[in-house]
Protein backbone atom coordinates (compact mmCIF):
# COMPACT_ATOMS: atom_id res chain seq x y z
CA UNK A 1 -36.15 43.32 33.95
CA UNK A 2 -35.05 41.09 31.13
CA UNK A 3 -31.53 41.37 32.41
CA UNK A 4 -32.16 40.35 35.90
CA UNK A 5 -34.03 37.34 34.98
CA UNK A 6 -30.99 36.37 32.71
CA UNK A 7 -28.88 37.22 35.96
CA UNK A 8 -31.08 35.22 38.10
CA UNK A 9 -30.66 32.34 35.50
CA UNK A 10 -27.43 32.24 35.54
CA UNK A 11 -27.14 32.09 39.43
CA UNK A 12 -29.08 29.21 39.74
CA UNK A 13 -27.55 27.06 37.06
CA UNK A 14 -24.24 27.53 39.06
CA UNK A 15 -25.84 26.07 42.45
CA UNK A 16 -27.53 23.30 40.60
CA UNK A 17 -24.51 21.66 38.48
CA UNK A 18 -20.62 21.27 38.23
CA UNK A 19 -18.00 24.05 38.21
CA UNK A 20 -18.09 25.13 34.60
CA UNK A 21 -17.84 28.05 33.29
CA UNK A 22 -21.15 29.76 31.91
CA UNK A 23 -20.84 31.17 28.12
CA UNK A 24 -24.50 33.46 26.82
CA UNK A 25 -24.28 33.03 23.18
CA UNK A 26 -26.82 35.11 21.56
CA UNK A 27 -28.77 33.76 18.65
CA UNK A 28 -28.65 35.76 15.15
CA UNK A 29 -31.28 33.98 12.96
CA UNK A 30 -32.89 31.01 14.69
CA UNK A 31 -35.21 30.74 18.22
CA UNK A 32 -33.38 29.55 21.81
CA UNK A 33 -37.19 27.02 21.00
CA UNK A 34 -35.87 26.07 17.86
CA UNK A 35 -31.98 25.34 18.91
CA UNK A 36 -32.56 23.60 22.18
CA UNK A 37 -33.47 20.39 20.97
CA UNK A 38 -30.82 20.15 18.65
CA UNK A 39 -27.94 21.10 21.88
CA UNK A 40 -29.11 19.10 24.33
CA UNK A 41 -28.53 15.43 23.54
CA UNK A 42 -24.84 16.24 23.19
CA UNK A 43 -24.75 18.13 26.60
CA UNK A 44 -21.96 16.48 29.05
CA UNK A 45 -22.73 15.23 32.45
CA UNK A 46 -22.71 17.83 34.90
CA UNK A 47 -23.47 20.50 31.82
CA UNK A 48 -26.98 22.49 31.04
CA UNK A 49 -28.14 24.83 28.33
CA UNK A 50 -31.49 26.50 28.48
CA UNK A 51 -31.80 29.92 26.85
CA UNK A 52 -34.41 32.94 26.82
CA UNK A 53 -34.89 36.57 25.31
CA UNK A 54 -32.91 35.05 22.11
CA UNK A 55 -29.75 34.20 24.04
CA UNK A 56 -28.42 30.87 24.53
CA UNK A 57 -26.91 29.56 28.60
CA UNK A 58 -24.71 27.49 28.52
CA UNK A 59 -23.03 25.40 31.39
CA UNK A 60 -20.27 23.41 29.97
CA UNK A 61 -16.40 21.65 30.48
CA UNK A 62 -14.33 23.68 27.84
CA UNK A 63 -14.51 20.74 25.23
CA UNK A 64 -18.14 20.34 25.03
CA UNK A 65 -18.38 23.98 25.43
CA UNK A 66 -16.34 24.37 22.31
CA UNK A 67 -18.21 21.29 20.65
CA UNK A 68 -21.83 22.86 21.03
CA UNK A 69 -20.31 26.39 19.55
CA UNK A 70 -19.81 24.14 16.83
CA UNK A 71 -23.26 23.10 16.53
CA UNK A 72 -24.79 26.98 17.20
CA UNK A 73 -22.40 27.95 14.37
CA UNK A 74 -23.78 25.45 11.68
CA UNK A 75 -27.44 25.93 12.49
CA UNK A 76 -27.56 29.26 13.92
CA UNK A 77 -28.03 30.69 9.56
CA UNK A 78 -30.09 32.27 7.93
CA UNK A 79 -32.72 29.91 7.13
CA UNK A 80 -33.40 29.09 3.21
CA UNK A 81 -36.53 29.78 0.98
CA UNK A 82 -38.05 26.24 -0.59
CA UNK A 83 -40.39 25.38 -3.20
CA UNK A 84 -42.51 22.30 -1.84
CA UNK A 85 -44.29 20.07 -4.50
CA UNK A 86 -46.93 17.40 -3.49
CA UNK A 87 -48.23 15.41 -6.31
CA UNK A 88 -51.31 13.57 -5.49
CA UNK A 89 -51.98 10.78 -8.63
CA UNK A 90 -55.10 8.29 -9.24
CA UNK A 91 -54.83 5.68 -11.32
CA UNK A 92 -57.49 3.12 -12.23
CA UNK A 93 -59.11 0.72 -14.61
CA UNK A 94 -62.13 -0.93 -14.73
CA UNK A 95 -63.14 -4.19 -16.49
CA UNK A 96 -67.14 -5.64 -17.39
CA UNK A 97 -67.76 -8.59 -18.67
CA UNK A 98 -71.34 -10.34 -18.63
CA UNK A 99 -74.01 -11.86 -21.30
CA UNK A 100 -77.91 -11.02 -20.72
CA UNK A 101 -81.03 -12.48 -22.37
CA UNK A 102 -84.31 -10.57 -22.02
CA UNK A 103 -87.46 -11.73 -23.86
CA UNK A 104 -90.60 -13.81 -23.93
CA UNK A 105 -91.02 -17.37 -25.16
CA UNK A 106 -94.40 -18.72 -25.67
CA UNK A 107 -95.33 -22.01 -24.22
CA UNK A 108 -98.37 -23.49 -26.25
CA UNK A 109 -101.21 -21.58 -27.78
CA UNK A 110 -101.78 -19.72 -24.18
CA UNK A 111 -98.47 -19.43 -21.83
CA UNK A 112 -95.62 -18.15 -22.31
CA UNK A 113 -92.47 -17.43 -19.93
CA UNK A 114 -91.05 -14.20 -19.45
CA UNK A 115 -86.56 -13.80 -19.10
CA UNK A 116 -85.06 -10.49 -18.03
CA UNK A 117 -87.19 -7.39 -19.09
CA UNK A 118 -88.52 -8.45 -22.05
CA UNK A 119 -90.12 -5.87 -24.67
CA UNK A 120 -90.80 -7.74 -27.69
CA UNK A 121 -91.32 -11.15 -28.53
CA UNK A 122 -88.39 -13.59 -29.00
CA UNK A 123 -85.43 -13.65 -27.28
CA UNK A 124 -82.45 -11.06 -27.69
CA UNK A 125 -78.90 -12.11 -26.26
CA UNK A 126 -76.69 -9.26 -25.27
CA UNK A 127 -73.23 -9.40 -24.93
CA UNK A 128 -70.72 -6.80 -22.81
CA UNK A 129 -67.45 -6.52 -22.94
CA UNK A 130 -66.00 -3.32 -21.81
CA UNK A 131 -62.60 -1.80 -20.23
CA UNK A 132 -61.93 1.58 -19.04
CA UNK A 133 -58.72 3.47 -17.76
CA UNK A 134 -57.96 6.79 -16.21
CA UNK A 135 -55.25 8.39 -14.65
CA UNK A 136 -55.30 12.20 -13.35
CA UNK A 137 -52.49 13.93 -11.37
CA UNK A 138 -52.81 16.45 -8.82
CA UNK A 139 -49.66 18.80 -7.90
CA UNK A 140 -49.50 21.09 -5.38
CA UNK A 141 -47.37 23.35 -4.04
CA UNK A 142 -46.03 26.43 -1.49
CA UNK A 143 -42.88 28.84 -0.43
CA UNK A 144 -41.61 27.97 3.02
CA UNK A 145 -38.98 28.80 5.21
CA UNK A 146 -36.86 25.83 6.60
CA UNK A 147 -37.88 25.25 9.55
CA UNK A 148 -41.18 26.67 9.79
CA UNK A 149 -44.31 25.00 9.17
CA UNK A 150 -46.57 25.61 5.85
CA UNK A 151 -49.87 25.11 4.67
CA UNK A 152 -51.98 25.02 1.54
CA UNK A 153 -55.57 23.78 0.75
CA UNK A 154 -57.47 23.70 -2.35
CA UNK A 155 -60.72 23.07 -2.71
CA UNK A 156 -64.36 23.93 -3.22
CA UNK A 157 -68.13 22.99 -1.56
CA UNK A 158 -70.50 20.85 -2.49
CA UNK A 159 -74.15 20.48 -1.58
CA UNK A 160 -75.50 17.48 0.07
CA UNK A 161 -79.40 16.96 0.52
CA UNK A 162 -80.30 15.38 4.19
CA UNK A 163 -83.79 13.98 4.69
CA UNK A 164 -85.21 13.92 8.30
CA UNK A 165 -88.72 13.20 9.76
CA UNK A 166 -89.79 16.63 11.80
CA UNK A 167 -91.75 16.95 15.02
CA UNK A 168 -95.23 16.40 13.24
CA UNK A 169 -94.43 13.53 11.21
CA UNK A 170 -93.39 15.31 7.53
CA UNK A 171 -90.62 14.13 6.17
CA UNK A 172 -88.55 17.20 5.08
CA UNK A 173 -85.04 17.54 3.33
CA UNK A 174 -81.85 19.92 4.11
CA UNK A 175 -79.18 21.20 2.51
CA UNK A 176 -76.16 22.02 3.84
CA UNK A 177 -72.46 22.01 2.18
CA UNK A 178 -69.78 20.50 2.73
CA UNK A 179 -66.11 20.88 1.68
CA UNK A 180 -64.08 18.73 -0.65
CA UNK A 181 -60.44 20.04 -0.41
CA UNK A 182 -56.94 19.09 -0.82
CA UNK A 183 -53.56 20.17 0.56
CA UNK A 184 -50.56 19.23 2.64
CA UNK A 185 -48.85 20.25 6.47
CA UNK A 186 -45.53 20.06 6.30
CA UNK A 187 -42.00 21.32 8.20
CA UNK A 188 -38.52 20.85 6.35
CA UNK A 189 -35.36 20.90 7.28
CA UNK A 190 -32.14 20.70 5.23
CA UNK A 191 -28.68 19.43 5.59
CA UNK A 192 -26.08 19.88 3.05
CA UNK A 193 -27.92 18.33 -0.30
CA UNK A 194 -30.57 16.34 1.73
CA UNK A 195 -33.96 17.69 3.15
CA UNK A 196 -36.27 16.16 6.16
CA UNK A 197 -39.96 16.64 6.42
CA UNK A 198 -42.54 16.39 8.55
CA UNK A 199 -45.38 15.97 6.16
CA UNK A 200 -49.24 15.50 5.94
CA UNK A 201 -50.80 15.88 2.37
CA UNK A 202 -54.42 15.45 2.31
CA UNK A 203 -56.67 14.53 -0.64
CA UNK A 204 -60.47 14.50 -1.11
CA UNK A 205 -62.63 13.30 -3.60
CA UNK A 206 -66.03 13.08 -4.86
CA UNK A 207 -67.38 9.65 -5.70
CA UNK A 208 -70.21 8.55 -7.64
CA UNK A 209 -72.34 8.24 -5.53
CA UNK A 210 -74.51 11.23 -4.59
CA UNK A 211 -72.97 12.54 -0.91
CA UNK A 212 -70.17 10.16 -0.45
CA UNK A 213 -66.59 11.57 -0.70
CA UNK A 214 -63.43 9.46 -1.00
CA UNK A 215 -60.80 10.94 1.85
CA UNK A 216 -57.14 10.08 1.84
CA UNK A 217 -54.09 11.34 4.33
CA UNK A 218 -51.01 10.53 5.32
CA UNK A 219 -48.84 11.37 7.92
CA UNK A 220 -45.14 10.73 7.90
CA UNK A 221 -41.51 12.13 8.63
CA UNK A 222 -39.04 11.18 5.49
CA UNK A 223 -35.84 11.95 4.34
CA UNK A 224 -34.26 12.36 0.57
CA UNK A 225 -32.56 14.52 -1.49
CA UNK A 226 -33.07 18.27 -2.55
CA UNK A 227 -35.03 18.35 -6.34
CA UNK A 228 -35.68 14.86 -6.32
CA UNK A 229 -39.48 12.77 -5.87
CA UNK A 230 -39.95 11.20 -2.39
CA UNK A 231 -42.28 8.46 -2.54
CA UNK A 232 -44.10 8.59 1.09
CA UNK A 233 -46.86 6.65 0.67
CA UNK A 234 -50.31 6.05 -1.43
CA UNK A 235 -52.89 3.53 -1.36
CA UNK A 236 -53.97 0.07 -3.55
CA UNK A 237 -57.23 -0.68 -4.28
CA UNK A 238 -58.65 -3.55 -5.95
CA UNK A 239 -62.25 -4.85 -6.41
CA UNK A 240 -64.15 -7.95 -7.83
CA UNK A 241 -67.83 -8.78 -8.36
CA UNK A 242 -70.09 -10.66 -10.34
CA UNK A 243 -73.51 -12.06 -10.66
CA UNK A 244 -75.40 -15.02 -12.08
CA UNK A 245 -79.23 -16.02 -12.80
CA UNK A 246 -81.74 -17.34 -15.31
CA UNK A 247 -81.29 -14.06 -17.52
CA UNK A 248 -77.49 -13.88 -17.20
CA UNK A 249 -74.21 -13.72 -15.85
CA UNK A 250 -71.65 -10.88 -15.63
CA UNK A 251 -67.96 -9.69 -13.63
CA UNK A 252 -66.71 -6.55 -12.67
CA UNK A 253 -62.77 -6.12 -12.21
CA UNK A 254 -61.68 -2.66 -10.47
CA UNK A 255 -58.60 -1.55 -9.63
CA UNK A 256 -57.18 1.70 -8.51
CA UNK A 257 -53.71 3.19 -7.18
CA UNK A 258 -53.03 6.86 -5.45
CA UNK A 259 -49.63 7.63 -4.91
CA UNK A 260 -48.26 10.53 -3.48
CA UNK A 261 -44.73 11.61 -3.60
CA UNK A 262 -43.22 15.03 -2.70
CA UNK A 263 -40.35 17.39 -4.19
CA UNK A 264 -38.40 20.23 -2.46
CA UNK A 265 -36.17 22.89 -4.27
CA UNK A 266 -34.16 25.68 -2.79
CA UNK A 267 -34.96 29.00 -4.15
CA UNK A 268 -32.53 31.46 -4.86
């Protein structure tokens, strides 16, 4: 059966297109899906390939029949093992500055006027002046197969509390879960000492805030070289606040960077 539909193939390649001659290469390693695309945009007028049951058609003047042998040649291989690295960093600093007075004056033998939270008598001047800095990295990584798409996620659950009014007027809570994970999609390719990738890392984060999360993704196609780190992306965060009154003034300076860059080895 498979033969005849090869036959029948064949036949009506030859009605539909010049007078070439027809070569079936058959494929060793990779899919007639996976070498298609990389065949056709060098296909000369008045040529075809198509392909099924893991054997290449091809319809083709002598030169560009002997130019896409070429191509099967080179990219018809075994593919290669690679170690993918994703490293997901975060970091931040944070900057407070402010002066607050809390106490209670009195005002004649009866009155007095109350600043802040006062718990004594007098007045008591407080001064803050405080910095903070972090930084955390986060690597990941998995064994694929050029060519071949790969996943990994890491992760874990965490509870969040959900209040709701009910049919009868009670207010109730729920708890369900929900999950906080981090990972990457990705698809490489390599050529000589370069790789390509089709690439989505994915990062999430708990805040501080009770049952917010912080999400990040990217997605992206880049190219660089094998073993190095491949910047593709991150994000730049910066935040300012402040406030002023009777009892005080005070600023808040936050700022906070996430790169991500990725790595890919071949393995022996």
């Amino acid at each position: 059966m498979k033969q005849l539909a090869v036959l029948l193939l064949i036949f009506c390649l030859g009605s539909a297109s010049a007078d070439y001659p027809i070569e079936i290469i058959p494929l060793k390693h990779q899919t007639v899906e996976q070498m298609l695309p990389m065949l056709r945009p060098f296909v000369s007028d008045g040529g075809t390939v198509t392909g099924m049951n893991g054997q290449l058609i091809i319809k083709a003047s002598p030169e560009n029949m002997k130019q896409l042998r070429r191509i099967v040649d080179k990219f018809d291989r075994t593919p290669r093992q690679l170690r993918i690295a994703v490293q997901q960093g975060d970091t931040g600093s944070s900057f407070k500055r402010g002066v607050g007075v809390n106490g209670t004056v009195p005002i004649g033998d009866h009155g007095s006027v109350s600043i802040g939270r006062p718990d004594e008598d007098g007045l008591n001047v407080h001064i803050q002046n405080r910095s903070r800095t972090w930084r955390t990295d986060a690597d990941r990584y998995v064994r694929a197969t050029e060519g071949m798409p790969a996943f990994i996620q890491t992760g874990y659950s965490v509870p969040v509390n959900t209040g709701y009014t009910d049919a009868w007027g009670r207010y109730r809570w729920e708890r369900s879960y929900h999950d906080v994970t981090s990972g990457f999609y990705v698809t490489p390719w390599v050529n000589g000492d370069r790789v390509t990738l089709e690439i989505s890392p994915f990062r999430g984060q708990l805040t501080n805030r009770p049952g917010t999360f912080r999400v990040q993704q990217v997605n992206t196609r880049v190219t660089g070289k094998l073993g190095e780190w491949i910047s593709i992306g991150g994000a730049d965060v910066e935040g300012q606040g402040g406030r002023e009154g009777i009892s005080g003034y005070g600023t808040t300076i936050n700022s906070s960077r996430q790169p991500v860059s990725v790595r890919v080895e071949l393995l022996p």
